[in-house]
C-alpha atoms as a PDB file:
ATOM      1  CA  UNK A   1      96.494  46.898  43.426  1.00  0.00           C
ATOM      2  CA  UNK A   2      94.813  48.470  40.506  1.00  0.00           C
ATOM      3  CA  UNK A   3      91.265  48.140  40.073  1.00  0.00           C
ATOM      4  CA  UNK A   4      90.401  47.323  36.653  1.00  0.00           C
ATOM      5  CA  UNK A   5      86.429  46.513  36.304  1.00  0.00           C
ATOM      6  CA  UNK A   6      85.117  49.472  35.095  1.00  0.00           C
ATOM      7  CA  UNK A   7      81.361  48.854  36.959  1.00  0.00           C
ATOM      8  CA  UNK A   8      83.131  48.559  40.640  1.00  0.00           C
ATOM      9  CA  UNK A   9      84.270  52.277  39.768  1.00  0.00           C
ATOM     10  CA  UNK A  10      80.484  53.605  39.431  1.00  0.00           C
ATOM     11  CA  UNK A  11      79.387  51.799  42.935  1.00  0.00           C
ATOM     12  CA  UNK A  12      78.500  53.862  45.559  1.00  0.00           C
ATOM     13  CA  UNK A  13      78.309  53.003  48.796  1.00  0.00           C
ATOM     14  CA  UNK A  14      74.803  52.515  49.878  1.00  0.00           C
ATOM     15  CA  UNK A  15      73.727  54.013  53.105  1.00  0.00           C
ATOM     16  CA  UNK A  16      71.869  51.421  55.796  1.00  0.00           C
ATOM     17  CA  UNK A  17      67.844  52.000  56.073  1.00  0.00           C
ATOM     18  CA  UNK A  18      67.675  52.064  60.320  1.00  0.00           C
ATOM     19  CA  UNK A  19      64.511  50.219  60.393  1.00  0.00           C
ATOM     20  CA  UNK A  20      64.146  51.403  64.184  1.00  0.00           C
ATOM     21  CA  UNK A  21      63.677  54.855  63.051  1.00  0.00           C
ATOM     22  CA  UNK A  22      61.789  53.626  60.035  1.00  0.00           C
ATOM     23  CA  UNK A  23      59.045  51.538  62.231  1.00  0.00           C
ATOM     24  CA  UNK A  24      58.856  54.453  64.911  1.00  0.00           C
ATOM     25  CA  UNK A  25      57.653  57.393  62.180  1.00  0.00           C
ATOM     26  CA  UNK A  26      55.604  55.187  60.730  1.00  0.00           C
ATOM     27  CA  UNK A  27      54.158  54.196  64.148  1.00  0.00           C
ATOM     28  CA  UNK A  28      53.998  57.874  64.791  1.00  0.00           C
ATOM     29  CA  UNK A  29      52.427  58.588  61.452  1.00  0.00           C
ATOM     30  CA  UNK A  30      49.766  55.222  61.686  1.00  0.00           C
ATOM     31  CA  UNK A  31      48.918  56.902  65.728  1.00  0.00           C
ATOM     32  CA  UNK A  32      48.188  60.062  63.825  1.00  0.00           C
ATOM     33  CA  UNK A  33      46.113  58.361  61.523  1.00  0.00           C
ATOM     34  CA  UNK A  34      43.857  56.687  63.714  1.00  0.00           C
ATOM     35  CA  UNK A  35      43.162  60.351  65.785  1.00  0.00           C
ATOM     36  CA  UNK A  36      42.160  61.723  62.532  1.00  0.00           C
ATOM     37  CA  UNK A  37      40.174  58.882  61.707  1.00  0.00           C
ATOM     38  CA  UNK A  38      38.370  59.297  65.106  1.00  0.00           C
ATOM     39  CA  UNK A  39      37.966  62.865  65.353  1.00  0.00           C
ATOM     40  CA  UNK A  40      36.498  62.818  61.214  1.00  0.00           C
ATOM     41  CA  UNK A  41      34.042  59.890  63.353  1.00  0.00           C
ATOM     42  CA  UNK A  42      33.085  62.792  66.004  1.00  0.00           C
ATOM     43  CA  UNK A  43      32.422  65.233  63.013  1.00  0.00           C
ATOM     44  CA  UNK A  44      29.713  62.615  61.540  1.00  0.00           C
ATOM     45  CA  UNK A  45      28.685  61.489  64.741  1.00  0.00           C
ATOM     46  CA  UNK A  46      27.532  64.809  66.071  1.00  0.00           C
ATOM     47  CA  UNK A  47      25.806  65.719  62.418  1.00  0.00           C
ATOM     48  CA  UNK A  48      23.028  62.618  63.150  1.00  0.00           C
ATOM     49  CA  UNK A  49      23.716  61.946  59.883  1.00  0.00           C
ATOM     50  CA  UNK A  50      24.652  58.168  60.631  1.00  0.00           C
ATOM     51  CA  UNK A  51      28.429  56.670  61.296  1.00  0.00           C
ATOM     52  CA  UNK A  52      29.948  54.130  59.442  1.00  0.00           C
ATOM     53  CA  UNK A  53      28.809  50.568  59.939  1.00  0.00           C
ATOM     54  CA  UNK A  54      31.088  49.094  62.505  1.00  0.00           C
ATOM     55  CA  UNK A  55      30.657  52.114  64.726  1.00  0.00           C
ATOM     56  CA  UNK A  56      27.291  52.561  63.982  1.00  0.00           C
ATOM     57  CA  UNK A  57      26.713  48.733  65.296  1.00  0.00           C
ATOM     58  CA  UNK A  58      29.038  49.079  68.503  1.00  0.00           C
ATOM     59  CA  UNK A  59      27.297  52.469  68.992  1.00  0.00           C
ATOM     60  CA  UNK A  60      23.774  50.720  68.847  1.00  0.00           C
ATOM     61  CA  UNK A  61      25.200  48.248  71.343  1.00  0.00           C
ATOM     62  CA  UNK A  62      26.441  50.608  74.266  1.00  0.00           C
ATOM     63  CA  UNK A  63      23.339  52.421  74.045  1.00  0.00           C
ATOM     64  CA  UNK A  64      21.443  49.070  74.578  1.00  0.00           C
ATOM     65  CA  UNK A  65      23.633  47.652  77.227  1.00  0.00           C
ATOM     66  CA  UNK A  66      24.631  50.949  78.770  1.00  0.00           C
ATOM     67  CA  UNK A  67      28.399  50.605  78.420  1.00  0.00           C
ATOM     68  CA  UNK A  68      31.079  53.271  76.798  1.00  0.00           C
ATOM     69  CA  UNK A  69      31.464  53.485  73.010  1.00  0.00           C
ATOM     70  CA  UNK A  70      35.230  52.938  74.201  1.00  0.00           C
ATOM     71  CA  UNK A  71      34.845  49.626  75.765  1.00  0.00           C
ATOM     72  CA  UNK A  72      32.112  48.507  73.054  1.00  0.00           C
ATOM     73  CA  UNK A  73      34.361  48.794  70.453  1.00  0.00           C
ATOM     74  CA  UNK A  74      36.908  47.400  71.972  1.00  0.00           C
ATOM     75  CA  UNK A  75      34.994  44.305  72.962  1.00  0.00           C
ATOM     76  CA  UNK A  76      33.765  43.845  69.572  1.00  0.00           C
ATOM     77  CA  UNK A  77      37.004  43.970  67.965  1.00  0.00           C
ATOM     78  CA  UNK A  78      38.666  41.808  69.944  1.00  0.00           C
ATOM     79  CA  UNK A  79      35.844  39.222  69.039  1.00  0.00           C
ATOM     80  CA  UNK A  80      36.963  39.897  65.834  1.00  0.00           C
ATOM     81  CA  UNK A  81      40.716  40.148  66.043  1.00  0.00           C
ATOM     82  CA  UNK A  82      40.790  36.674  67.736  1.00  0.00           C
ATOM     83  CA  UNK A  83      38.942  35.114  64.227  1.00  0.00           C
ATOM     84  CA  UNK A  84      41.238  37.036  62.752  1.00  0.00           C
ATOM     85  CA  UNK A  85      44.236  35.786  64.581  1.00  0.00           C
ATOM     86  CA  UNK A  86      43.039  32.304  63.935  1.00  0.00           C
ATOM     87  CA  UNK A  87      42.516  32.554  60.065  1.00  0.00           C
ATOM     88  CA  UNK A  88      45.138  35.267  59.049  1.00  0.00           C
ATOM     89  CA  UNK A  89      47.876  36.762  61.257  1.00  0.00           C
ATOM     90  CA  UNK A  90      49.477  38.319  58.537  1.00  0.00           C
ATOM     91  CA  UNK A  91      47.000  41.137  58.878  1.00  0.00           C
ATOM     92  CA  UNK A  92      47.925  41.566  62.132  1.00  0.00           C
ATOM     93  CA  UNK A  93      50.250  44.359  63.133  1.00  0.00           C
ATOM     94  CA  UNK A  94      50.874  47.597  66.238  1.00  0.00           C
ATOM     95  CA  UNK A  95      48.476  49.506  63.525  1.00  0.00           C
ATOM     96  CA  UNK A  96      45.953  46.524  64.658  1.00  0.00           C
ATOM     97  CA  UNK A  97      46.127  47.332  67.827  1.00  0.00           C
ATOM     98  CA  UNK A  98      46.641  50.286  67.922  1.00  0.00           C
ATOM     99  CA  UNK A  99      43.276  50.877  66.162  1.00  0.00           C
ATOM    100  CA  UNK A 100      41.624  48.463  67.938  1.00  0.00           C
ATOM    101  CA  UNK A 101      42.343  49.915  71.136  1.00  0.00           C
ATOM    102  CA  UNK A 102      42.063  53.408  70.184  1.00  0.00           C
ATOM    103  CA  UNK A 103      39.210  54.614  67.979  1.00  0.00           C
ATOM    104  CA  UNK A 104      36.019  54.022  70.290  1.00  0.00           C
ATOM    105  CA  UNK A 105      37.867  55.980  72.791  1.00  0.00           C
ATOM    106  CA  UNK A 106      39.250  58.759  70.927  1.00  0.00           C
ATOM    107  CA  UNK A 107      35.731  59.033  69.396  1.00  0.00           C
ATOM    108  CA  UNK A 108      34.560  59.157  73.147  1.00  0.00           C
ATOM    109  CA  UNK A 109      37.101  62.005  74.097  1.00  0.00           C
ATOM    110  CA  UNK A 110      36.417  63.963  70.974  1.00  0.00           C
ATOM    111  CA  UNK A 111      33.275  63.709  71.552  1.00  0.00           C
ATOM    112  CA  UNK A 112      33.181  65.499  75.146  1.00  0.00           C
ATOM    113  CA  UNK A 113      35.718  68.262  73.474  1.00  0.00           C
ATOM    114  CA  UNK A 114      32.622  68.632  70.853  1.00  0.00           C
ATOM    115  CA  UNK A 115      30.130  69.300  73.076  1.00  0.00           C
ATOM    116  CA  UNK A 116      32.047  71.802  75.217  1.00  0.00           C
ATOM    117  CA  UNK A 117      32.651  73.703  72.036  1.00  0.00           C
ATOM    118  CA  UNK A 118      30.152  73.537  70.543  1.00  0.00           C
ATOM    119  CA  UNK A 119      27.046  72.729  72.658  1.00  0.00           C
ATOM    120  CA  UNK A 120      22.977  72.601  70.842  1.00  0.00           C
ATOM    121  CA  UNK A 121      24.623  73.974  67.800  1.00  0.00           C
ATOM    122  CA  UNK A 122      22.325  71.221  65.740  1.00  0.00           C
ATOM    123  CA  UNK A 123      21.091  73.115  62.439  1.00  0.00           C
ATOM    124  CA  UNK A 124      21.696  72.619  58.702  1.00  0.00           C
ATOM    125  CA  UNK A 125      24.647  74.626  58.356  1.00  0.00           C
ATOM    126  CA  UNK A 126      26.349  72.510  61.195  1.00  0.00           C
ATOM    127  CA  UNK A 127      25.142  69.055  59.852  1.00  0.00           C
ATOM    128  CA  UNK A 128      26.441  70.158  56.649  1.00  0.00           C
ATOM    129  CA  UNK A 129      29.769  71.131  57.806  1.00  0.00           C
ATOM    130  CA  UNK A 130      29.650  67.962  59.951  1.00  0.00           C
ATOM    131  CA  UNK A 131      29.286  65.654  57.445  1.00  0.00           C
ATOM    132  CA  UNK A 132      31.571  67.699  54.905  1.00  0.00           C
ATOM    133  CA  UNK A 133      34.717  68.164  57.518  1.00  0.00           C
ATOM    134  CA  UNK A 134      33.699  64.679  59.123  1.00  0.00           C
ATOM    135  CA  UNK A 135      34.509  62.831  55.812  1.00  0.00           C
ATOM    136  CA  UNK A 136      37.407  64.750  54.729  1.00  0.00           C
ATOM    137  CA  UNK A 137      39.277  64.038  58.209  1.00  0.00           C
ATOM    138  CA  UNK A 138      37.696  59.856  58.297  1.00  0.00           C
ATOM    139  CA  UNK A 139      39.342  59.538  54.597  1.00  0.00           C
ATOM    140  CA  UNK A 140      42.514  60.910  55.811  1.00  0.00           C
ATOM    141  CA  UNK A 141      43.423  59.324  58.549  1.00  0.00           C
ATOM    142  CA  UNK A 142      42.327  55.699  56.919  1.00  0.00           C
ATOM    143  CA  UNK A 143      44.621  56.594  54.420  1.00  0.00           C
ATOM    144  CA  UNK A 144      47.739  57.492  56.782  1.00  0.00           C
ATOM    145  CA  UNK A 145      46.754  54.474  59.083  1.00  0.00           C
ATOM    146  CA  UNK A 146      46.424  52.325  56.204  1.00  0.00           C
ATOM    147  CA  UNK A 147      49.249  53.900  54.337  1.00  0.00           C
ATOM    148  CA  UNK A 148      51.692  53.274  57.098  1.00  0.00           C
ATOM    149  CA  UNK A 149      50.991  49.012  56.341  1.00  0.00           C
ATOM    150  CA  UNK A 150      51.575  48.224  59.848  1.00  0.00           C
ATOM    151  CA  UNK A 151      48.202  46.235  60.400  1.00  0.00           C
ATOM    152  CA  UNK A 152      44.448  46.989  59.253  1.00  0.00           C
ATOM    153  CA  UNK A 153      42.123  47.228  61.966  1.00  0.00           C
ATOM    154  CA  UNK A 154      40.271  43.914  62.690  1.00  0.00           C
ATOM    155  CA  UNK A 155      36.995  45.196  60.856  1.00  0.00           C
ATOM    156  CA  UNK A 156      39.024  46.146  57.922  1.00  0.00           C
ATOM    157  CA  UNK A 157      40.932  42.495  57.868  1.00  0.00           C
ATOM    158  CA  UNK A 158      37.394  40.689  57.250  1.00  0.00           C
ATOM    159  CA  UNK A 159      36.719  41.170  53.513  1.00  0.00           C
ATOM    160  CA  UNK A 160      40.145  40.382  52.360  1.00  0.00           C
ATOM    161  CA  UNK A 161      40.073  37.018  54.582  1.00  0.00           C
ATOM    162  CA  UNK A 162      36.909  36.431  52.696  1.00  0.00           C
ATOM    163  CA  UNK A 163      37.680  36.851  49.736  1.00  0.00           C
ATOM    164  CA  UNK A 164      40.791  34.396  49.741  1.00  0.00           C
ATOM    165  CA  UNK A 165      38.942  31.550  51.716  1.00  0.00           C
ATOM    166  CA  UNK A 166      35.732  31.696  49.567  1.00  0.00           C
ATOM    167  CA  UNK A 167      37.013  32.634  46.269  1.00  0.00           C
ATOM    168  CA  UNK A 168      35.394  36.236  46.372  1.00  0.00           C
ATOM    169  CA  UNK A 169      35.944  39.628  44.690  1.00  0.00           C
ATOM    170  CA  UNK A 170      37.318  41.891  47.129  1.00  0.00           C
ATOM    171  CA  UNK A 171      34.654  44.191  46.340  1.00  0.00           C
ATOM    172  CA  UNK A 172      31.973  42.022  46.487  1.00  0.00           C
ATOM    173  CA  UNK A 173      33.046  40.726  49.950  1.00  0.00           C
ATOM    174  CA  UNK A 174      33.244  44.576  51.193  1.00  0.00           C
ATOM    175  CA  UNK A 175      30.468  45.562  50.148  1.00  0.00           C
ATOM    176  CA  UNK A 176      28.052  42.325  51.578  1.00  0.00           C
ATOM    177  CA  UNK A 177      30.415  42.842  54.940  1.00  0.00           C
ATOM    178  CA  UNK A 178      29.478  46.295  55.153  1.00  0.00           C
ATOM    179  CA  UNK A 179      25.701  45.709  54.202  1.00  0.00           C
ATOM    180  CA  UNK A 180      25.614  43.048  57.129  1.00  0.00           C
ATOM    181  CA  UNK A 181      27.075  45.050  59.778  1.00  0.00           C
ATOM    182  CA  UNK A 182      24.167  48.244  58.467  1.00  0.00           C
ATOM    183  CA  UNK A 183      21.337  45.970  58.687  1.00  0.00           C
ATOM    184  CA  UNK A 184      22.838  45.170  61.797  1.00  0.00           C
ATOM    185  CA  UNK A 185      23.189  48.456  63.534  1.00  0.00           C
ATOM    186  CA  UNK A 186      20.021  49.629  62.351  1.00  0.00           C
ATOM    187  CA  UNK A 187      18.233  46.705  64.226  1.00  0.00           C
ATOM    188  CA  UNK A 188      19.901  47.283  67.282  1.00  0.00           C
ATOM    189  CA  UNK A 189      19.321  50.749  67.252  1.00  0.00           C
ATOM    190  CA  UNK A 190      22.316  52.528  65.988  1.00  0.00           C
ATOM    191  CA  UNK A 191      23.236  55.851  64.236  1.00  0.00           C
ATOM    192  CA  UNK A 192      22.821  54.430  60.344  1.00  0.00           C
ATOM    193  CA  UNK A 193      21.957  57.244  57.886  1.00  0.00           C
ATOM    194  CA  UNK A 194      23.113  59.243  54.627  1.00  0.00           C
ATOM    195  CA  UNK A 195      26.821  59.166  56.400  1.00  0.00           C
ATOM    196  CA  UNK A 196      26.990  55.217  56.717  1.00  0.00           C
ATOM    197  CA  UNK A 197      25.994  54.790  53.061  1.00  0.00           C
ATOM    198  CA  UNK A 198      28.612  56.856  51.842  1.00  0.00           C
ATOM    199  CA  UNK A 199      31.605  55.513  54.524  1.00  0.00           C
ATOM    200  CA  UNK A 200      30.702  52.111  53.027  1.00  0.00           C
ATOM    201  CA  UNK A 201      30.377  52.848  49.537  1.00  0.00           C
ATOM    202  CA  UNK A 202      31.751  55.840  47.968  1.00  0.00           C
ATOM    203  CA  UNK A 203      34.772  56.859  50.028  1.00  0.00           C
ATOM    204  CA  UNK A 204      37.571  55.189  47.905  1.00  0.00           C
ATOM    205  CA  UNK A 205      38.199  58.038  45.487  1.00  0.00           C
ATOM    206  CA  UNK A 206      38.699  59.934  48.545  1.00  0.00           C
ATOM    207  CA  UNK A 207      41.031  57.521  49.830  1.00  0.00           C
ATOM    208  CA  UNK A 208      43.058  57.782  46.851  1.00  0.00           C
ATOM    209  CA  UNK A 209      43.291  61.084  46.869  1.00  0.00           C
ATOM    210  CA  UNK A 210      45.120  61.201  50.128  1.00  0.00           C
ATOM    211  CA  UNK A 211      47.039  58.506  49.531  1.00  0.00           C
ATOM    212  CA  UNK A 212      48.658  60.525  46.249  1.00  0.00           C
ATOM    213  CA  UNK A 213      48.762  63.810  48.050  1.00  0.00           C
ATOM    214  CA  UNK A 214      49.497  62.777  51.519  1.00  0.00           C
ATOM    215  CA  UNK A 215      50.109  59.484  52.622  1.00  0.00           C
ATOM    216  CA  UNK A 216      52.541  58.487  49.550  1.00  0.00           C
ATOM    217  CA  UNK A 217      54.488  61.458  49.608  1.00  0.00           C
ATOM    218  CA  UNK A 218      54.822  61.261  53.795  1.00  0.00           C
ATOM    219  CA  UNK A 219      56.310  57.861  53.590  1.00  0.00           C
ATOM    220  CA  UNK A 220      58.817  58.752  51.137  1.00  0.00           C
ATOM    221  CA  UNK A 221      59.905  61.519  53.602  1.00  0.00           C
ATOM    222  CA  UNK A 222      59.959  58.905  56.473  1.00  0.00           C
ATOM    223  CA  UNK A 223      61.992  56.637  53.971  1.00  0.00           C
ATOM    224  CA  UNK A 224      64.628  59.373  53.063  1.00  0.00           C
ATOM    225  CA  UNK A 225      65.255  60.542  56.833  1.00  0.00           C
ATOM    226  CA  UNK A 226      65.431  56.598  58.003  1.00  0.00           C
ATOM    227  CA  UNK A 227      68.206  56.378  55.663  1.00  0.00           C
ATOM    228  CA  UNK A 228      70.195  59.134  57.164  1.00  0.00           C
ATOM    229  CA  UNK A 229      69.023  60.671  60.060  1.00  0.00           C
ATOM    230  CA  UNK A 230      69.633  64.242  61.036  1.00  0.00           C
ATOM    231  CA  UNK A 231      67.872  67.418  62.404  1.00  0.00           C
ATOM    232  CA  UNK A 232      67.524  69.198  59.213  1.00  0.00           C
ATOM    233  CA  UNK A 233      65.972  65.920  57.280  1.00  0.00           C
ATOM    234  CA  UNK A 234      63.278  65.822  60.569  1.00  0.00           C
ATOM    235  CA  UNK A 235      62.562  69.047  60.413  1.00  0.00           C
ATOM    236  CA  UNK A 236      62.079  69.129  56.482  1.00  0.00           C
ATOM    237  CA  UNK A 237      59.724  65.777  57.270  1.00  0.00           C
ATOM    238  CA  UNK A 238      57.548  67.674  60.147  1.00  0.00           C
ATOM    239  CA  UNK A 239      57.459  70.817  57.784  1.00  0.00           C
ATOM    240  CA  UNK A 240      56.719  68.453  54.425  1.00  0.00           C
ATOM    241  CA  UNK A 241      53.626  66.457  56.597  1.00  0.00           C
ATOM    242  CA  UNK A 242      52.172  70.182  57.784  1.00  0.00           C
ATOM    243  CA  UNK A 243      51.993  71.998  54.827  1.00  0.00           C
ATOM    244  CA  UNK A 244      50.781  69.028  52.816  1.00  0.00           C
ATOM    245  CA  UNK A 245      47.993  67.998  54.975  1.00  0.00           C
ATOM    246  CA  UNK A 246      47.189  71.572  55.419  1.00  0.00           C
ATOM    247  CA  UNK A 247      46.696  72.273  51.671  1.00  0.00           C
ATOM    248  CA  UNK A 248      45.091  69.101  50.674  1.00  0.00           C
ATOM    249  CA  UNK A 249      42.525  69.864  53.364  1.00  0.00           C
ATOM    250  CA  UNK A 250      42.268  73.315  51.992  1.00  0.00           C
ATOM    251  CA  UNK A 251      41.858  72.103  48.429  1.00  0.00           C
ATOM    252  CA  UNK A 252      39.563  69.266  49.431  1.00  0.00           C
ATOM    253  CA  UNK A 253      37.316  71.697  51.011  1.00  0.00           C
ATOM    254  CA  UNK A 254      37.482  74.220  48.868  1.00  0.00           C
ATOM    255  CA  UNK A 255      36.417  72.381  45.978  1.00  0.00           C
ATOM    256  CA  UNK A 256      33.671  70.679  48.020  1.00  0.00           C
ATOM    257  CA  UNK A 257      32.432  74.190  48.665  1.00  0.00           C
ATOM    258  CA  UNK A 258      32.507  75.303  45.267  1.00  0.00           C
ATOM    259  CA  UNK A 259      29.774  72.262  44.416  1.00  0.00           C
ATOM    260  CA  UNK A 260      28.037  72.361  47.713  1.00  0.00           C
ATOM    261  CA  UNK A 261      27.500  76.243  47.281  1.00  0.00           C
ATOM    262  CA  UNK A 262      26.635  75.890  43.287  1.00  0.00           C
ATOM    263  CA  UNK A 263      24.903  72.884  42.797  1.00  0.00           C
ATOM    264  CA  UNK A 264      21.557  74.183  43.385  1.00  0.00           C
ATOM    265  CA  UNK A 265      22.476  76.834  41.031  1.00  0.00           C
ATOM    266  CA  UNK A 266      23.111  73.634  38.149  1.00  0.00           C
ATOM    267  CA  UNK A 267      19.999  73.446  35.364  1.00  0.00           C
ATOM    268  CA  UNK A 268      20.203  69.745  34.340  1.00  0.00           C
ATOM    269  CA  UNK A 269      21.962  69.640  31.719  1.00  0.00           C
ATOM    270  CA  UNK A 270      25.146  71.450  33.610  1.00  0.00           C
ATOM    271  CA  UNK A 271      24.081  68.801  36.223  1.00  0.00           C
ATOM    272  CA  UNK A 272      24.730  66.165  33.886  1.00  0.00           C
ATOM    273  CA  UNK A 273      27.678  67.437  32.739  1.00  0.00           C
ATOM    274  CA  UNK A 274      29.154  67.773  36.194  1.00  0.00           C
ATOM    275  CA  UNK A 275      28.057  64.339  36.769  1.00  0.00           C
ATOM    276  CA  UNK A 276      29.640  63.116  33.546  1.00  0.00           C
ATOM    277  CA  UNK A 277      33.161  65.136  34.631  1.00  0.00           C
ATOM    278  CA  UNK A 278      33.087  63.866  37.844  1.00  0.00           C
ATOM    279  CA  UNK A 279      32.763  60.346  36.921  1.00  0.00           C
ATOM    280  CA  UNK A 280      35.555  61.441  34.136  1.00  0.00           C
ATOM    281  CA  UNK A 281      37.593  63.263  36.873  1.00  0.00           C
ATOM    282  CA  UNK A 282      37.869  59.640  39.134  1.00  0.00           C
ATOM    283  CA  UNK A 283      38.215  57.365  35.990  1.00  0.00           C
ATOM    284  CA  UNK A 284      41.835  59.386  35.370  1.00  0.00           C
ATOM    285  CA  UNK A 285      42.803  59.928  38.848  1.00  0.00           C
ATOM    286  CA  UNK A 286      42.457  55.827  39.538  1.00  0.00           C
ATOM    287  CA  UNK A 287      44.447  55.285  36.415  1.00  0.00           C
ATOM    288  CA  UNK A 288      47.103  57.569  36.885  1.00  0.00           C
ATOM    289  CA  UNK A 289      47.381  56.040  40.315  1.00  0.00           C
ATOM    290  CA  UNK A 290      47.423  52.641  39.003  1.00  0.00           C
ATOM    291  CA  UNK A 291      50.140  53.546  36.604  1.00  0.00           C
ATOM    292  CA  UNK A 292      52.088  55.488  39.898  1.00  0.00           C
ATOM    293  CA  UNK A 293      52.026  52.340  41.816  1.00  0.00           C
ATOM    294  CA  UNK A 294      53.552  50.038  38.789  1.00  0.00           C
ATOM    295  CA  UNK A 295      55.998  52.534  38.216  1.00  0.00           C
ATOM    296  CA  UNK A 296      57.260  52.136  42.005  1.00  0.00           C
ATOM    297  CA  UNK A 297      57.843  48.730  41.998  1.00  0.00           C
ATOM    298  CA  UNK A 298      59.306  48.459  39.186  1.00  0.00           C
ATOM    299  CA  UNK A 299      61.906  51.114  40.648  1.00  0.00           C
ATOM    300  CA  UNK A 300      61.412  48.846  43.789  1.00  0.00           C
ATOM    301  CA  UNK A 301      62.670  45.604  42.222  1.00  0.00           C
ATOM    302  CA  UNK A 302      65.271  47.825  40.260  1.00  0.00           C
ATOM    303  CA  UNK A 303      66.588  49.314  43.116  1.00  0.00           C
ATOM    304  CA  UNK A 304      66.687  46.183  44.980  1.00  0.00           C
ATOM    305  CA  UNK A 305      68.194  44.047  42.166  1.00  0.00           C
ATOM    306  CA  UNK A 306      71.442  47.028  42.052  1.00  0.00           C
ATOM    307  CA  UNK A 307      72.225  46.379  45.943  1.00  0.00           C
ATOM    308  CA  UNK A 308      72.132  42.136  45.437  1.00  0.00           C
ATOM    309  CA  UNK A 309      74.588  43.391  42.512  1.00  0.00           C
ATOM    310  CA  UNK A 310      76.553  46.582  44.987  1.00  0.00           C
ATOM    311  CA  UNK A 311      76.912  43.627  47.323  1.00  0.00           C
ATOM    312  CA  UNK A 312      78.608  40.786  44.969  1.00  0.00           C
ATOM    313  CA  UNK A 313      75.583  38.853  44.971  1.00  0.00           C
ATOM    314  CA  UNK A 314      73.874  38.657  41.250  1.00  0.00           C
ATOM    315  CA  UNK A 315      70.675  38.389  40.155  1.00  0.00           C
ATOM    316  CA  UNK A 316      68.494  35.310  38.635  1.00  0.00           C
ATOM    317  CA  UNK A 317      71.019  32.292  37.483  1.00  0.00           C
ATOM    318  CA  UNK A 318      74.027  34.050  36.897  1.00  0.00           C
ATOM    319  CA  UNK A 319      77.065  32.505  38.741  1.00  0.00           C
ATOM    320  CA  UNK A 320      80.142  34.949  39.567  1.00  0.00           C
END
């Protein structure tokens, strides 16, 4: 029999997303994450240039009661994944534990490789590079662990708890989380310097960055080969991750570089000017993000509004 409705000529058969491979690369991707999260951890940690405030606390701790970083950490977070658990299991995902389990160890095991390579190599050159390569790498791998939305770490699942239970800005409830758990290192004894100030404060631009040049752009790779699977789409997604994450590191650390290596160089006036791009520079970059991320679920809520129609089932009211 003839098919005369003119739209069921322009459907196309739409292909199934296989979740299991979906989950598994971003599993994969959230695993990879969380090692460049903790080796960016080791970089700080061996420049004495402080740690961020979670680790700086749990590091505080071992050293008091003469136990691992590893099993600290752990310990601690499962204090706080069980409030968590109680108040919000929605933030709770493998990511969760898989950072929960994993960072105080890897930090631990990075730590040995550090020393073997690099043993009493403490000067200004190597804190500088420490702190430079340390926070490149930590901003990274948040954003892939983060990016992957399978679970926040329990430290990361406080503020946003917070704010919904007490009416907070998110920002506001960060930021007093984060000055809490400083005060608190420092009084027990931990590693809180230059490099905790900026973890807690001033690493979201850098976070965004990756997201954009990274993290986004990996997921849609992950997306495309979970829809059809097939050597030649894994290979193009290994390929796609490597040379991406290679030249945003590049880039990243090339153009940290450039100011590290001129801004003594600045009088200040150029100083201010920098300043003023700078400031300029993240201003744009957030909004263009901002603007990215509408734009995609828009497409989102397009896209899935076409398959409810593909499959016979309309949109809104409208009766068949």
């Amino acid at each position: 029999m003839e098919n005369n409705n003119p739209e069921a000529a322009d459907e196309v058969p739409q292909q199934p997303l296989h979740r299991g491979a979906a989950i598994s690369l971003k599993t994969l991707m959230a695993f990879i994450g969380i090692a460049i999260l903790s080796l960016g951890t080791t970089f700080i940690r061996k420049g004495h240039v402080g740690l961020d405030p979670f680790t700086a606390m749990n590091t505080g701790i071992a050293a008091k009661i003469g136990l691992g970083l590893g099993n600290t950490q752990l310990i601690s977070n499962l204090v706080i994944f069980t409030v968590v658990l109680l108040l919000d299991r929605n933030k709770i995902g493998i990511g969760t534990i898989m950072n929960m389990v994993l960072v105080g160890y890897e930090i631990q095991w990075f730590t040995t490789l550090y020393n073997q390579i690099l043993p009493n190599s403490l000067n200004f050159l190597t804190i500088s590079a420490d702190l430079i390569i340390g926070l490149l790498l930590f901003t990274l791998g948040s954003s892939m662990y983060m990016g992957a939305s399978l679970g926040v770490a329990p430290y990361d699942a406080i503020a946003p708890i917070l704010s919904t239970r007490i009416h907070l800005k998110y920002r506001i409830a960060r930021i007093g989380q984060d000055i809490i758990f400083m005060i608190a290192g420092f009084f027990i004894g931990g590693p809180v310097g230059i490099a905790t100030i900026i973890v807690a404060f001033f690493t979201g631009p850098l976070i965004t960055y990756w997201n954009s040049h990274v993290s986004e752009k990996l997921l849609l790779r992950i997306n495309d080969f979970s829809a059809q699977p097939s050597l030649q789409s894994a290979g193009t997604l290994i390929v796609s991750f490597g040379r991406g994450g290679y030249q945003a590191v590049v880039k990243a650390y090339q153009v940290t570089e450039q100011i590290q290596r001129h801004k003594s160089d600045y009088s200040d006036s150029q100083l201010s000017e920098q300043l003023t791009e700078s400031r300029q520079q993240l201003k744009e970059a957030s909004q263009i993000y901002e603007n990215a991320q509408q734009q995609y679920k828009i497409l989102v809520q397009e896209s899935k509004r076409r398959g409810r129609i593909v499959k016979g089932k309309l949109p809104g009211n409208i009766e068949k």
